[in-house]
Protein backbone atom coordinates (compact mmCIF):
# COMPACT_ATOMS: atom_id res chain seq x y z
CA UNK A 1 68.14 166.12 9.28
CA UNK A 2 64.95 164.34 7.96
CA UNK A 3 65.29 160.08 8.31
CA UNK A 4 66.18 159.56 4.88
CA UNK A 5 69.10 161.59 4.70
CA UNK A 6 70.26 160.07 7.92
CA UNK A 7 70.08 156.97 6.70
CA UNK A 8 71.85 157.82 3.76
CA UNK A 9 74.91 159.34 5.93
CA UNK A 10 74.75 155.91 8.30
CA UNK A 11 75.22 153.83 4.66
CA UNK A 12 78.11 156.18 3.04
CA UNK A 13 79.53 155.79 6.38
CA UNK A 14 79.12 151.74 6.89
CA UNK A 15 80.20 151.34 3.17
CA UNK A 16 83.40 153.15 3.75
CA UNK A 17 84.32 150.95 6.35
CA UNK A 18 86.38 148.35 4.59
CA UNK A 19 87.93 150.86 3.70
CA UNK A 20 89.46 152.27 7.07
CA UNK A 21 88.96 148.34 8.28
CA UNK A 22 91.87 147.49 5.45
CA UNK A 23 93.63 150.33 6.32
CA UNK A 24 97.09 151.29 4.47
CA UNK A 25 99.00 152.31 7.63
CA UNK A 26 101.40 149.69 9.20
CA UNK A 27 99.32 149.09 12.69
CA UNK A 28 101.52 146.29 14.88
CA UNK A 29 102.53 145.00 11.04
CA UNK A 30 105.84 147.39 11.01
CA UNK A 31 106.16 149.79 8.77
CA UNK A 32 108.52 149.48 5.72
CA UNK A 33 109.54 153.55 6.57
CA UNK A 34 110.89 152.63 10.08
CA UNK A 35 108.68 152.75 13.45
CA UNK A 36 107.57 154.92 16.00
CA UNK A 37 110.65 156.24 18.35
CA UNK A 38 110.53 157.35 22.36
CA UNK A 39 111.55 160.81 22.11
CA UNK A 40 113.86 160.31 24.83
CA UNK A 41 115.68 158.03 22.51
CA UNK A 42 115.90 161.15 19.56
CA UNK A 43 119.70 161.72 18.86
CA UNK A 44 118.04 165.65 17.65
CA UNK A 45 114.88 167.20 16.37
CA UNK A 46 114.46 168.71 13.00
CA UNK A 47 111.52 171.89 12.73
CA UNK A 48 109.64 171.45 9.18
CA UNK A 49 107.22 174.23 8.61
CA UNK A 50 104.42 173.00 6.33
CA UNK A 51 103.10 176.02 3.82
CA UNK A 52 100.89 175.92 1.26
CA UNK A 53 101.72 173.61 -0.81
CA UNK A 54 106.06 172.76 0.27
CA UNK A 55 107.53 171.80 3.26
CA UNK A 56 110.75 173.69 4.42
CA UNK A 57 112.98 171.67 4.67
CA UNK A 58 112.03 170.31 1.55
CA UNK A 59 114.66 167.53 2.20
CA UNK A 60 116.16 165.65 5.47
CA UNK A 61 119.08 163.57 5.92
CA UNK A 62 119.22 160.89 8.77
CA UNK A 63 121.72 157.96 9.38
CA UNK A 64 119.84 154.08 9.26
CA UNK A 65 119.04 153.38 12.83
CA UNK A 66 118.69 157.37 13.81
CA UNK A 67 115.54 158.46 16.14
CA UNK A 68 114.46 162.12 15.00
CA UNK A 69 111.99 163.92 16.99
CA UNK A 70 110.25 166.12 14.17
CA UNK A 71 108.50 169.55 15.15
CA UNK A 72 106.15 170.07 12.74
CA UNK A 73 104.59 173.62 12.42
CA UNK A 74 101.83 175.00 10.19
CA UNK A 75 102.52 178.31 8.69
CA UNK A 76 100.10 177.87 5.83
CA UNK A 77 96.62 179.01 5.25
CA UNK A 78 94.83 175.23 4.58
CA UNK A 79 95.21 171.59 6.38
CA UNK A 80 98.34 169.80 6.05
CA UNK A 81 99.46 166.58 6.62
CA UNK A 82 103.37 165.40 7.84
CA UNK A 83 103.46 162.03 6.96
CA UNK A 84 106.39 159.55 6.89
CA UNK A 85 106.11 156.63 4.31
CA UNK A 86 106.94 154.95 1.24
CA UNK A 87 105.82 156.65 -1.96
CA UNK A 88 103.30 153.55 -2.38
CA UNK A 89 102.09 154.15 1.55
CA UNK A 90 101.60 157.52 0.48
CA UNK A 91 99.51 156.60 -2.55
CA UNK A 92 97.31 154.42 -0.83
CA UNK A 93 96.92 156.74 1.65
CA UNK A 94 95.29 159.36 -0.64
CA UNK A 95 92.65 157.61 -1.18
CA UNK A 96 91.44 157.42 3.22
CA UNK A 97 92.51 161.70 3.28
CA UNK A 98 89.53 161.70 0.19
CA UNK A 99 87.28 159.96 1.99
CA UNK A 100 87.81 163.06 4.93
CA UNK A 101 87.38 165.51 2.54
CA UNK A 102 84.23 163.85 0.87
CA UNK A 103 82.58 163.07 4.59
CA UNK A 104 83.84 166.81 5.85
CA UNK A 105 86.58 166.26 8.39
CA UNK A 106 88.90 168.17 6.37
CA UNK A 107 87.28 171.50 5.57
CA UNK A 108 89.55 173.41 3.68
CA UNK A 109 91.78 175.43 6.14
CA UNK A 110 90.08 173.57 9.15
CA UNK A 111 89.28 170.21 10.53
CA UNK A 112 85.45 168.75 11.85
CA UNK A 113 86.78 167.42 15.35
CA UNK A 114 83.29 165.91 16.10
CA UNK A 115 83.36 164.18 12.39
CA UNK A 116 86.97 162.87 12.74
CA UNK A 117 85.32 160.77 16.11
CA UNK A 118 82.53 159.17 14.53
CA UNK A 119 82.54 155.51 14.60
CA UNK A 120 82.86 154.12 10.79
CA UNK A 121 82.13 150.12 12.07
CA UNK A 122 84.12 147.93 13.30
CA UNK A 123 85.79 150.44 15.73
CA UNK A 124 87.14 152.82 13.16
CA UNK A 125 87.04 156.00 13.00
CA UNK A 126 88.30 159.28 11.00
CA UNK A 127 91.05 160.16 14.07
CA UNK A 128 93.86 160.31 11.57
CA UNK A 129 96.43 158.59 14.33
CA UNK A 130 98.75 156.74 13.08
CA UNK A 131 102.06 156.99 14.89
CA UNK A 132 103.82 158.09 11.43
CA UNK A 133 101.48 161.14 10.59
CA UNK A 134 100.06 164.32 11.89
CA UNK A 135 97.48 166.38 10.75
CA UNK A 136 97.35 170.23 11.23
CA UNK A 137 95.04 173.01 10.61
CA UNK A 138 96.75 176.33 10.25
CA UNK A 139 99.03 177.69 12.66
CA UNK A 140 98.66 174.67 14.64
CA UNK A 141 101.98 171.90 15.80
CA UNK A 142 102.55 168.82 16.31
CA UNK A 143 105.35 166.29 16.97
CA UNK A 144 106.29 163.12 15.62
CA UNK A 145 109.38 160.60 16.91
CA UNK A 146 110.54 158.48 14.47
CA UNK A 147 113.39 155.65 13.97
CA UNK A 148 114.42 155.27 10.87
CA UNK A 149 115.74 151.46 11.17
CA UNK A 150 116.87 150.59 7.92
CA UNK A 151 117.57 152.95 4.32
CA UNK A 152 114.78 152.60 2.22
CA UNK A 153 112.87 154.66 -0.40
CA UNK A 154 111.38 156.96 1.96
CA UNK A 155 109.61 159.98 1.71
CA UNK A 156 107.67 162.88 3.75
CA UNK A 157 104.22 163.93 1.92
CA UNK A 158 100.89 165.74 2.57
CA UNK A 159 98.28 162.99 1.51
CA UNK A 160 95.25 165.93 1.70
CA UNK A 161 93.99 165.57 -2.00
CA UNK A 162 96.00 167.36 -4.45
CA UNK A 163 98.81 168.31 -2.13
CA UNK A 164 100.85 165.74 -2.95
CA UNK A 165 100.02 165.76 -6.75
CA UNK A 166 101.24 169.88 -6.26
CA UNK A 167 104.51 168.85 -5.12
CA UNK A 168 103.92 168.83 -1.01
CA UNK A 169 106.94 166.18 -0.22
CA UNK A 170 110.11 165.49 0.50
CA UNK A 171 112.82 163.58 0.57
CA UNK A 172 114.43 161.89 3.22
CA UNK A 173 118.32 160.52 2.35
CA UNK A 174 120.51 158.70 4.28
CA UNK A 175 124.04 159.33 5.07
């Protein structure tokens, strides 16, 4: 790469740093959605498959003050997200899973490891590791615990643009 188009890159990158600095995710604030549970606390675990573009189950059920571990498996052909959140969390977050498509971490049906470490100021980065979310390329799993501490509009959605906007969420009730 030639200087200028570094420098470029280093100024997309520094400008979107507010950005990631401001965050929308719910680090040592709480989250309105519940918080992060110790899977030896998880009363049972629920398997959601993520395809291209639903989520099966496309709805969950949990009592206020359950833990759920949540195995979370990719069967689908791009990037998917599992996220737990509010439909407003969810919104906001849309706009931080553009900015990984725009700077290339998410790559269609694959993920730029090397991009999602880069440092984006202030000691920010693209790792997509919030204790609410995970982020999968195809035929890849992951786990999230979760205690859902009070009822609350709550929702699980794929943030990756468009996803959501195609229907990619669910809906979690409460008994």
């Amino acid at each position: 790469m030639t200087l200028a188009k570094n420098m470029i890159l280093a100024t997309a990158f520094a400008l979107s740093a507010p950005v990631f600095a401001g965050g929308t995710h719910s680090r040592g604030h709480g989250f309105p959605a519940g918080e992060p549970g110790a899977a030896a606390e998880a009363t049972r675990t629920i398997t959601v498959e993520l395809h291209d573009n639903y989520y099966e189950p496309e709805q969950i059920e949990v009592s206020a003050g359950e833990t759920v571990r949540f195995v979370l498996e990719n069967k689908g052909n791009l990037v998917h997200e599992f996220n737990i959140g509010t439909p407003s969390m969810h919104e906001a977050h849309q706009e931080e899973m553009m900015m990984m498509v725009e700077h290339g971490v998410i790559q269609g049906g694959k993920l730029n490891h090397h991009m999602m470490e880069m440092d984006m100021g202030n000691g920010h980065t693209m790792k997509h590791d919030d204790p609410n979310s995970v982020l999968l390329e195809p035929g890849k799993s992951g786990e999230i615990t979760w205690t859902f501490s009070k009822e609350g509009n709550i929702e699980f959605a794929c943030n990756v643009p468009g996803h959501y906007q195609a229907g990619m969420y669910g809906d979690v009730k409460f008994k």
